[in-house]
N, C-alpha and C. Protein backbone atom coordinates (compact mmCIF):
# COMPACT_ATOMS: atom_id res chain seq x y z
N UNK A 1 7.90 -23.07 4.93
CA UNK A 1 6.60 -22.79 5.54
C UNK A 1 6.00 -21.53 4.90
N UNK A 2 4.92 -21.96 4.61
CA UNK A 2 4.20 -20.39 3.65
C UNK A 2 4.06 -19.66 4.72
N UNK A 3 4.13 -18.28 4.69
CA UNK A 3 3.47 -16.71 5.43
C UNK A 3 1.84 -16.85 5.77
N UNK A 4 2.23 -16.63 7.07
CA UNK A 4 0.96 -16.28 7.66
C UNK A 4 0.71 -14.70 7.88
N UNK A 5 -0.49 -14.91 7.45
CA UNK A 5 -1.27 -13.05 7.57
C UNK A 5 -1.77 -12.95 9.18
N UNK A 6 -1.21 -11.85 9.97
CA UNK A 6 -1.81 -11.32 10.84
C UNK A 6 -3.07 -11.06 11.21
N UNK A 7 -4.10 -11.91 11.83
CA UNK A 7 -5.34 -11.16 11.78
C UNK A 7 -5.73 -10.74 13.42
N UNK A 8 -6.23 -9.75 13.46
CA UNK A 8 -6.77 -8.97 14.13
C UNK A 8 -8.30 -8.93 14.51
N UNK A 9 -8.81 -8.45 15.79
CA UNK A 9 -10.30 -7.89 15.92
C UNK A 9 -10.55 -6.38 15.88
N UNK A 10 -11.45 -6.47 16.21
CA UNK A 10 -12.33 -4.88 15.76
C UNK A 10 -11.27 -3.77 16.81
N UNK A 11 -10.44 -4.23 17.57
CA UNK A 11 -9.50 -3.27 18.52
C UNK A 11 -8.23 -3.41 17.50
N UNK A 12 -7.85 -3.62 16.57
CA UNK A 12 -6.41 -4.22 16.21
C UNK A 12 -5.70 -4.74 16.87
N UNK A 13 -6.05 -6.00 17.91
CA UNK A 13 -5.33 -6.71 18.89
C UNK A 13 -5.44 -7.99 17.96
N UNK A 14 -3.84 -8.55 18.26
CA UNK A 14 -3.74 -9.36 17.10
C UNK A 14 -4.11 -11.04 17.68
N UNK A 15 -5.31 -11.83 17.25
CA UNK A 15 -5.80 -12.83 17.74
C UNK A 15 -5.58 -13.84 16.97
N UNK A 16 -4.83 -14.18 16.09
CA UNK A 16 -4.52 -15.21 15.44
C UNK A 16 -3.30 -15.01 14.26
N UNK A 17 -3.14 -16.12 13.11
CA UNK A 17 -2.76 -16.14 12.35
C UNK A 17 -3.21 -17.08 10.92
N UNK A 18 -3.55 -16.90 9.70
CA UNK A 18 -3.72 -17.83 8.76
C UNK A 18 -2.80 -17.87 7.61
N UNK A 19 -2.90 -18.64 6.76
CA UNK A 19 -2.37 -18.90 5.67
C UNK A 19 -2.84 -18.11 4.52
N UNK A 20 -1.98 -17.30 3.89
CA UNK A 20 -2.54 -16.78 2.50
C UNK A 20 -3.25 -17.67 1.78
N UNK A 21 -4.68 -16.92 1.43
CA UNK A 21 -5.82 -18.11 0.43
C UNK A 21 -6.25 -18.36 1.57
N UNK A 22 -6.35 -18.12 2.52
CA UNK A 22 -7.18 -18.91 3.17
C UNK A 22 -8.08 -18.09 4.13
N UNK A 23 -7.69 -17.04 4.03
CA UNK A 23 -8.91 -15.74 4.57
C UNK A 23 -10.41 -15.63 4.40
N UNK A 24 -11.32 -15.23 5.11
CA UNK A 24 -12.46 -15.50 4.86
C UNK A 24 -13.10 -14.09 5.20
N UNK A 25 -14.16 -13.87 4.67
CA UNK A 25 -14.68 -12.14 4.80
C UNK A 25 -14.50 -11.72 5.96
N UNK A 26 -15.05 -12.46 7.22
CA UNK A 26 -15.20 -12.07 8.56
C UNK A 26 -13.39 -11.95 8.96
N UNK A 27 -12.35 -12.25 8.62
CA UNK A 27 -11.18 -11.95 9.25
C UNK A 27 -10.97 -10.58 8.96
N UNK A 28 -10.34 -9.76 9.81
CA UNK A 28 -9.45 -8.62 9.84
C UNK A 28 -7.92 -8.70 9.46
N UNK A 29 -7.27 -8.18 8.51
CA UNK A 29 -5.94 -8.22 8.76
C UNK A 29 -5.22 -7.04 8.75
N UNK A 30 -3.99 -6.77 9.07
CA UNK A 30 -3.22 -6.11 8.80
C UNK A 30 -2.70 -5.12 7.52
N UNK A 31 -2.81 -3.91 6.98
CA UNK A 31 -2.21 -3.74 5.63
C UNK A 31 -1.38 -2.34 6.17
N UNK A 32 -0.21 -2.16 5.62
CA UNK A 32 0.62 -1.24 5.21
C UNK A 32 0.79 -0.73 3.97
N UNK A 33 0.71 1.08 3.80
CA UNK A 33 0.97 2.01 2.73
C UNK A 33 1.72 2.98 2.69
N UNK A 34 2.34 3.28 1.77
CA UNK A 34 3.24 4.06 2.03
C UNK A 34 2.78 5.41 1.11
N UNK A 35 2.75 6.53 1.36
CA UNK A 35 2.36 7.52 0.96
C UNK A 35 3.60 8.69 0.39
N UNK A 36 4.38 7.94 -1.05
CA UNK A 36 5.53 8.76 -1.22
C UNK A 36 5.52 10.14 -1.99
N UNK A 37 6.04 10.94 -1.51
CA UNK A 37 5.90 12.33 -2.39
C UNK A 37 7.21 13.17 -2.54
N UNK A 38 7.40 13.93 -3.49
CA UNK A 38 8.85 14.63 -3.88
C UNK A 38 8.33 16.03 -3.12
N UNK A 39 9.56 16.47 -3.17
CA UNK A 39 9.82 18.32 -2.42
C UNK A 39 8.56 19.28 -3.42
N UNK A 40 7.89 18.42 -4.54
CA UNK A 40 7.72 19.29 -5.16
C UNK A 40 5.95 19.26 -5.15
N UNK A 41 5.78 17.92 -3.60
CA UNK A 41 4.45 17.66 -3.62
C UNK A 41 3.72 16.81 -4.58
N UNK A 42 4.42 15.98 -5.93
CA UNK A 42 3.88 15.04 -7.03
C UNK A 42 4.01 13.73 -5.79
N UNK A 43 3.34 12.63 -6.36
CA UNK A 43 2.86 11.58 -5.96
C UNK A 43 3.58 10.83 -6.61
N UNK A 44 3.83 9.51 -5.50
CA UNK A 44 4.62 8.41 -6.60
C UNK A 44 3.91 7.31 -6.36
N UNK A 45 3.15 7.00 -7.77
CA UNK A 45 2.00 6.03 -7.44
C UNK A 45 2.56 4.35 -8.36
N UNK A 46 1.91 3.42 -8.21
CA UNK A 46 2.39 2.10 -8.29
C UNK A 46 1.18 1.34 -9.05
N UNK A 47 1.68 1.24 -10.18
CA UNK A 47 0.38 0.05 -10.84
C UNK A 47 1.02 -1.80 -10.65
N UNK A 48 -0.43 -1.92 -9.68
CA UNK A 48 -0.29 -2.93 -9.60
C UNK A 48 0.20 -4.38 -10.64
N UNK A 49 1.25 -5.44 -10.61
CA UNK A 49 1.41 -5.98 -11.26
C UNK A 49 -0.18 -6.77 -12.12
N UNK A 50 -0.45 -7.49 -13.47
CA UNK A 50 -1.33 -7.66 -14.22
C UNK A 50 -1.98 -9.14 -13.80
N UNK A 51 -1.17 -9.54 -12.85
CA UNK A 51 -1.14 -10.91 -12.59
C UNK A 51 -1.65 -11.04 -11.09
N UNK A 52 -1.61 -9.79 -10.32
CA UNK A 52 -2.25 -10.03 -8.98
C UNK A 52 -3.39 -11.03 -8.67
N UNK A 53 -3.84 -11.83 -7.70
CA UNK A 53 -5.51 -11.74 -7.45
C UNK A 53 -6.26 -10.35 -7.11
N UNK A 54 -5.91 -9.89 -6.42
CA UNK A 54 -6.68 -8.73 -6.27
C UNK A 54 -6.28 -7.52 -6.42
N UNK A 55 -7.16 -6.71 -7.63
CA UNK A 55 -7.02 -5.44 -8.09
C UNK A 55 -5.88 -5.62 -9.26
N UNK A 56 -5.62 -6.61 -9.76
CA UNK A 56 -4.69 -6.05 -11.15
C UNK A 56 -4.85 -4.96 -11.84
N UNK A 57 -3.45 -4.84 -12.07
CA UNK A 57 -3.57 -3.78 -12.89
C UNK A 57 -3.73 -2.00 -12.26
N UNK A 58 -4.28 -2.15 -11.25
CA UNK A 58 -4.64 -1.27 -10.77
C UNK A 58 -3.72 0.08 -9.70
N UNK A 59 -3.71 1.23 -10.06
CA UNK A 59 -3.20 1.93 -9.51
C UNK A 59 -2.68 2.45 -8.40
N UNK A 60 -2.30 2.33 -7.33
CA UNK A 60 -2.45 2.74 -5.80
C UNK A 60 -0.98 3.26 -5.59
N UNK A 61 -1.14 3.48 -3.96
CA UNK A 61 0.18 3.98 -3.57
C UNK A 61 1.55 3.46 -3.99
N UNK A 62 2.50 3.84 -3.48
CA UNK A 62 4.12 3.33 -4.29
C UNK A 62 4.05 1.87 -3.77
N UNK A 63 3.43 2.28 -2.20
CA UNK A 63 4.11 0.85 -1.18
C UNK A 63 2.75 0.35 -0.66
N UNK A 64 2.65 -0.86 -0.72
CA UNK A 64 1.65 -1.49 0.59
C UNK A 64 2.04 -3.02 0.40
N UNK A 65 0.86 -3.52 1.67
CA UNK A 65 1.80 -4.64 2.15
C UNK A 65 0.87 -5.24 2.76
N UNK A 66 0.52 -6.72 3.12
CA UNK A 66 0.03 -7.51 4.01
C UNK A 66 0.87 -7.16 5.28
N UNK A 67 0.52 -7.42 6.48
CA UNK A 67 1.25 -7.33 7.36
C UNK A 67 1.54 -9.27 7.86
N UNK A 68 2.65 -9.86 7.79
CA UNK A 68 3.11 -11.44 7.96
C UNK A 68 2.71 -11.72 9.73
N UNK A 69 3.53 -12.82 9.95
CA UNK A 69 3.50 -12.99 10.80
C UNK A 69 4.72 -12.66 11.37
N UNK A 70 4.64 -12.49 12.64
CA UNK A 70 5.85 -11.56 13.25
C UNK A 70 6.79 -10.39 12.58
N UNK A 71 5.98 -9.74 12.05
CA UNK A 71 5.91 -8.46 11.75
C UNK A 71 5.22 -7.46 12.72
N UNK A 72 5.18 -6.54 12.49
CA UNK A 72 4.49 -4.97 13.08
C UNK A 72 4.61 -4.39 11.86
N UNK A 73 3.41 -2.98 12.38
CA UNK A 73 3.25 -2.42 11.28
C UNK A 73 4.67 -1.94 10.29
N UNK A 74 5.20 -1.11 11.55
CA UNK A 74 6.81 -0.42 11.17
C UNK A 74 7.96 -1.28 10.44
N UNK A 75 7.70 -2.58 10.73
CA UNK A 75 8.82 -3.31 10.34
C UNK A 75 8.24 -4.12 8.87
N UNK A 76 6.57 -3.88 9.09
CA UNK A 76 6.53 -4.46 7.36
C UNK A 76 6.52 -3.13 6.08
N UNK A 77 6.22 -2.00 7.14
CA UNK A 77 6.28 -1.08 5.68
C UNK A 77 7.53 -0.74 5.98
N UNK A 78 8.66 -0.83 6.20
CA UNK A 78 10.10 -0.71 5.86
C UNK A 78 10.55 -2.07 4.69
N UNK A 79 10.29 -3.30 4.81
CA UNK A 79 10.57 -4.41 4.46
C UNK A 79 9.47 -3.76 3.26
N UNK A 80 8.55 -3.89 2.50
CA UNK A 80 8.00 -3.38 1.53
C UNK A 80 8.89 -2.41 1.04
N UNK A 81 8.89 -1.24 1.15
CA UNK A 81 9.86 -0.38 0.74
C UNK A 81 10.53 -0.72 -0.17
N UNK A 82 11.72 -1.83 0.54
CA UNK A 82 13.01 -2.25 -0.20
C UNK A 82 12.66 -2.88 -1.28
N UNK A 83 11.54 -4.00 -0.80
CA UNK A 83 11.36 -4.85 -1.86
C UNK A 83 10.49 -4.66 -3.05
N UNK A 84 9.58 -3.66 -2.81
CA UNK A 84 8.69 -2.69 -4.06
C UNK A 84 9.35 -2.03 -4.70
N UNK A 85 10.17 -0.88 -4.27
CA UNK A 85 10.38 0.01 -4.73
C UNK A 85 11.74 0.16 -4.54
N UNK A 86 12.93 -0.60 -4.00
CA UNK A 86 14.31 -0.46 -3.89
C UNK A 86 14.38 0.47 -2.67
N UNK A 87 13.95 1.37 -1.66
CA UNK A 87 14.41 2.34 -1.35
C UNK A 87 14.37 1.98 0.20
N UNK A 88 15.98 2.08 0.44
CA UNK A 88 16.74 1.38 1.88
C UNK A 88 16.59 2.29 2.91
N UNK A 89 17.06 1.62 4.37
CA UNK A 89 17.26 2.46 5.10
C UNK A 89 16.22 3.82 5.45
N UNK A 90 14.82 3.75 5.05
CA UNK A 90 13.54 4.68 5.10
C UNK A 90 13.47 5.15 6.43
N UNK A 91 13.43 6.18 6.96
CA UNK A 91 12.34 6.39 7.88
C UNK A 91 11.37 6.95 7.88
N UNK A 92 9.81 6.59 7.02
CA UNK A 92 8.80 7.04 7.20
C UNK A 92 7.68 7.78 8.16
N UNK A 93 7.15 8.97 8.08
CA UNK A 93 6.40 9.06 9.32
C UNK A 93 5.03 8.61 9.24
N UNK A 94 4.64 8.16 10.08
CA UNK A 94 3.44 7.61 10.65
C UNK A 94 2.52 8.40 10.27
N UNK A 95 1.52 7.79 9.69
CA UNK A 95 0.47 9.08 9.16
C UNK A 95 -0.94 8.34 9.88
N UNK A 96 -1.72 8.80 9.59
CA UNK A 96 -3.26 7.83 10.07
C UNK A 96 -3.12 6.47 9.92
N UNK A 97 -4.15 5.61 10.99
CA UNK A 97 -4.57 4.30 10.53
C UNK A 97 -6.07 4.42 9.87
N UNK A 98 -6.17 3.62 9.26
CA UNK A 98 -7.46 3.70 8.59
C UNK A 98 -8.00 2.17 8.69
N UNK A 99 -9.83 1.88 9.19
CA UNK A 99 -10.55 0.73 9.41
C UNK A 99 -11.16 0.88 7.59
N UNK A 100 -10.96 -0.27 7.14
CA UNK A 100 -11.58 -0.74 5.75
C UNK A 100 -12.67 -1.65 5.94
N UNK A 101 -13.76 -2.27 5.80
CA UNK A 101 -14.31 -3.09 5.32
C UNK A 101 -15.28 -3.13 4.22
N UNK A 102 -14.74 -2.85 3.13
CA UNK A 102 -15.49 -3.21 1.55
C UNK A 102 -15.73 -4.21 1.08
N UNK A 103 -14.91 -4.18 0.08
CA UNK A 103 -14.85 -5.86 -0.79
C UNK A 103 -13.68 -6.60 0.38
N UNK A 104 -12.93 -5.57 1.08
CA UNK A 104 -11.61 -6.70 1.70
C UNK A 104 -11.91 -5.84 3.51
N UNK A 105 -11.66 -6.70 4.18
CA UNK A 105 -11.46 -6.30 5.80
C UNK A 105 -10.37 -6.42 6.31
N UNK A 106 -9.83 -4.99 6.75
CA UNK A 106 -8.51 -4.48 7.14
C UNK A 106 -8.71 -3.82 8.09
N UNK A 107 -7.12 -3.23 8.93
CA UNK A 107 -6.76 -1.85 8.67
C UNK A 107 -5.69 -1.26 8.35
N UNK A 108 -5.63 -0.43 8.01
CA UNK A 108 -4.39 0.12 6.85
C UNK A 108 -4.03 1.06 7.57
N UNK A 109 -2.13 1.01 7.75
CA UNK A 109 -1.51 1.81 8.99
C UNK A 109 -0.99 2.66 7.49
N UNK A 110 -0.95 3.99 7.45
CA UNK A 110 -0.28 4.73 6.79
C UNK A 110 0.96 5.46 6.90
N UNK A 111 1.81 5.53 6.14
CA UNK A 111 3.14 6.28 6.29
C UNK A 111 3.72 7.14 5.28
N UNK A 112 4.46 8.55 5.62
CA UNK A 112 4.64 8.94 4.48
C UNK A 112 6.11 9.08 4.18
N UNK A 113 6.24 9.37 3.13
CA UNK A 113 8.06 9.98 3.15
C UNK A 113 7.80 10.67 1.94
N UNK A 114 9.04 11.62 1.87
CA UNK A 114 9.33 12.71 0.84
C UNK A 114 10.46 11.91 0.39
N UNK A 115 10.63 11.57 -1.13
CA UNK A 115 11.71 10.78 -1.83
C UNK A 115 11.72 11.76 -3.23
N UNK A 116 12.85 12.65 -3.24
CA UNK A 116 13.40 13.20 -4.62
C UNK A 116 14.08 12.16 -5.42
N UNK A 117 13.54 11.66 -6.84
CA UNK A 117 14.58 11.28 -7.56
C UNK A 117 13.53 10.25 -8.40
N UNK A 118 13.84 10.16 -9.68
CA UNK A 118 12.63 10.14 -11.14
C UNK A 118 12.41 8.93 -10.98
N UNK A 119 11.21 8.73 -11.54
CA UNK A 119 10.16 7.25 -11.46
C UNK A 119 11.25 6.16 -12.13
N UNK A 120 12.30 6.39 -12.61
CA UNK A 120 12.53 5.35 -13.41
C UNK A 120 14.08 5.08 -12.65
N UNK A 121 14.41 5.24 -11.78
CA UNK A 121 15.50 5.29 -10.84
C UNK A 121 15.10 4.78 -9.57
N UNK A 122 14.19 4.49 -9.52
CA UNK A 122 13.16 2.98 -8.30
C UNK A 122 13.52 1.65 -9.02
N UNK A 123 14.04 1.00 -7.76
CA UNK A 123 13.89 -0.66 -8.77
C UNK A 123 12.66 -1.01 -8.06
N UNK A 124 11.89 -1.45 -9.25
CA UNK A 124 10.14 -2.30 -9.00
C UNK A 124 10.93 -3.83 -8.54
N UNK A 125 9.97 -3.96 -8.16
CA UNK A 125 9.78 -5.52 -7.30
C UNK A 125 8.78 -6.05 -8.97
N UNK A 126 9.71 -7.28 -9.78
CA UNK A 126 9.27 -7.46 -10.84
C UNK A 126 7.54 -8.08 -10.94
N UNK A 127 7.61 -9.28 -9.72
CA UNK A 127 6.09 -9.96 -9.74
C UNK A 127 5.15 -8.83 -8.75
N UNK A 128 5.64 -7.75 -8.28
CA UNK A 128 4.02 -7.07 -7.59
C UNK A 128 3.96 -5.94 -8.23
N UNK A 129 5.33 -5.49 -9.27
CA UNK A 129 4.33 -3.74 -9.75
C UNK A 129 4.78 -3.86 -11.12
N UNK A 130 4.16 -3.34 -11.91
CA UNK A 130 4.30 -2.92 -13.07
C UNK A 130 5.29 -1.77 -13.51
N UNK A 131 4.77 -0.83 -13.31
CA UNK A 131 5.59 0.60 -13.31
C UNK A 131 5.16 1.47 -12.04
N UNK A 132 5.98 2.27 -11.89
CA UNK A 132 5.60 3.42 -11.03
C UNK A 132 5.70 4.79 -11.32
N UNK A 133 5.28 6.14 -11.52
CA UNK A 133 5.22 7.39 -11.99
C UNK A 133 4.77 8.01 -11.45
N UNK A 134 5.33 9.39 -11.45
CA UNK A 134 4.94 10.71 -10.36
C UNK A 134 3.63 11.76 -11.11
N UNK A 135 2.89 11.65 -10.17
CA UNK A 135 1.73 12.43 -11.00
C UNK A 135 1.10 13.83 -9.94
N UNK A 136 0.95 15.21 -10.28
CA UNK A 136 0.90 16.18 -9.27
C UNK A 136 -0.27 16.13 -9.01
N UNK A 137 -0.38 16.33 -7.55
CA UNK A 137 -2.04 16.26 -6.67
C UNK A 137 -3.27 16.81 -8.02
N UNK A 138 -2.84 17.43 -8.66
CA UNK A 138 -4.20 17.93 -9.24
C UNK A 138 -4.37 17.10 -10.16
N UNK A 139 -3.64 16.24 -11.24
CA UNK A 139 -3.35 15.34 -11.96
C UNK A 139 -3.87 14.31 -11.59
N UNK A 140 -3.75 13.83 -10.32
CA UNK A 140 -4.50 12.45 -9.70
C UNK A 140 -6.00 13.03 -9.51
N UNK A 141 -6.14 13.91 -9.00
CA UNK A 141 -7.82 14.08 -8.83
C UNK A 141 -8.45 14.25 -10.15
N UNK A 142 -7.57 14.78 -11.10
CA UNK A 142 -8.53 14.16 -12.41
C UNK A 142 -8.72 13.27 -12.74
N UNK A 143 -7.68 12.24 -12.63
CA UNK A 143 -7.76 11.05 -12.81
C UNK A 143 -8.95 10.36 -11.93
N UNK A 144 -8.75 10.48 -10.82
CA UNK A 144 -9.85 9.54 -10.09
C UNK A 144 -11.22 9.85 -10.10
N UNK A 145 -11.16 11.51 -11.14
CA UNK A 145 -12.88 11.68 -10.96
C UNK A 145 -13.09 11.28 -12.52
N UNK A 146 -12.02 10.90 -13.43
CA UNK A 146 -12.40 10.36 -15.01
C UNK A 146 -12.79 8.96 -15.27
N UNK A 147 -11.57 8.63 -14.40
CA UNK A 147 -11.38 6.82 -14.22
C UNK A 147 -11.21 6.34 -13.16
N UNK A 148 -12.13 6.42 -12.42
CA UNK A 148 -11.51 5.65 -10.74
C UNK A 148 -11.93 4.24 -10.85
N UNK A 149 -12.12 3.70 -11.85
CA UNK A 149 -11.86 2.27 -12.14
C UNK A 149 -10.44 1.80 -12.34
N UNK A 150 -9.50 2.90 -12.78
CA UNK A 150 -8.07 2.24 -12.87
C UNK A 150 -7.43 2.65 -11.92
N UNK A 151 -7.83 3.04 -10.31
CA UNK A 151 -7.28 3.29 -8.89
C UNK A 151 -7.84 2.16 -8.13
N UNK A 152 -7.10 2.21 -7.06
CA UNK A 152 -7.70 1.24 -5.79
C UNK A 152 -8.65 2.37 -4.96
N UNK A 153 -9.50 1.52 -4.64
CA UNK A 153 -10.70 1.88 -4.18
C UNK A 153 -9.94 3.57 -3.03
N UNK A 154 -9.70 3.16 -2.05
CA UNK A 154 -9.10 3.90 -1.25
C UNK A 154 -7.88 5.40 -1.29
N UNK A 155 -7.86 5.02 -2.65
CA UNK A 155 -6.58 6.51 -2.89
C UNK A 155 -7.70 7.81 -3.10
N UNK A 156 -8.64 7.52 -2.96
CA UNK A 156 -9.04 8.86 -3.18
C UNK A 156 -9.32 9.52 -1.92
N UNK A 157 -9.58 8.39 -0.74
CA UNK A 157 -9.66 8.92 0.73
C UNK A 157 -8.05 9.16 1.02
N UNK A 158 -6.90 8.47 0.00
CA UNK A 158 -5.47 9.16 0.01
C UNK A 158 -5.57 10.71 0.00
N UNK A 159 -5.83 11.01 -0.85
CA UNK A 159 -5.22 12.09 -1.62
C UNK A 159 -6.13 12.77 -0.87
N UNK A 160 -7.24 13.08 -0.44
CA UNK A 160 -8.12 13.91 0.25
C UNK A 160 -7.41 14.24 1.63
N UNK A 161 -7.03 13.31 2.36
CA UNK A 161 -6.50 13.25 3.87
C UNK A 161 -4.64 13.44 3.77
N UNK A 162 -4.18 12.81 2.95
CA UNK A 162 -2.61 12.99 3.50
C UNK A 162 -2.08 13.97 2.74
């Protein structure tokens, strides 16, 4: 049975369920992010695999996630975690939720954790990321004010707020 996406109304009370592909502008769903950073305050950011539908290629946090069906927020950005980025047993803290409606209609529960140990010592989840690399807060804001065509829309309300 394929995964159903959580959708929600304008309260995040969860009123249904659909089939991936089969979302339509007016639904709300669920998304989880994970907001990872070292002792030393660098960012561990995630380029999206090249093959996605939406946003290839493109830069964003380490972790995020549709939220399934019979999931919660907590239990899909732990389950992401493992499967993005290898890293078990998390306990993230709860950071803001955030209401989206751009090109996609969400809301995005945020979480953060402090994880010491080099970009290349994460096992990627092969079909959703490309690579992942640590880049220091001031490093990303150049980036997103040079090229914020190669970020997801939203990391820059990241990096401003968390």
């Amino acid at each position: 049975m394929p995964d159903r996406i959580t959708i929600v109304n304008e309260q995040d009370e969860v009123i249904g369920y659909k089939e991936r592909g089969t979302l339509v502008k007016a639904d709300i769903y669920r998304v989880t992010a994970l907001w990872v950073t070292n002792s030393k305050g660098d960012i561990l950011l995630a380029q999206r695999k090249f093959t996605k539908t939406h946003d290839p290629g493109k830069w964003g946090p380490a972790v995020a996630g549709t939220v399934d069906e019979g999931e919660t927020y907590d239990s899909n950005i732990t389950k992401e975690a493992e499967e993005e980025i290898g890293l078990k047993n998390t306990q993230p803290s709860k950071g803001p939720k955030r209401r989206v409606s751009e090109e996609y209609n969400y809301f995005c529960q945020w979480y953060k954790l402090v994880v010491d140990k080099p970009a290349e010592d994460f096992t990627i989840q092969e079909d959703e990321v490309e690579v992942v690399k640590w880049l220091s807060r001031s490093e990303l804001e150049k980036e997103l004010r040079e090229h914020p065509e190669s970020y997801l829309q939203g990391l820059r309300w990241a990096v401003e707020t968390l």
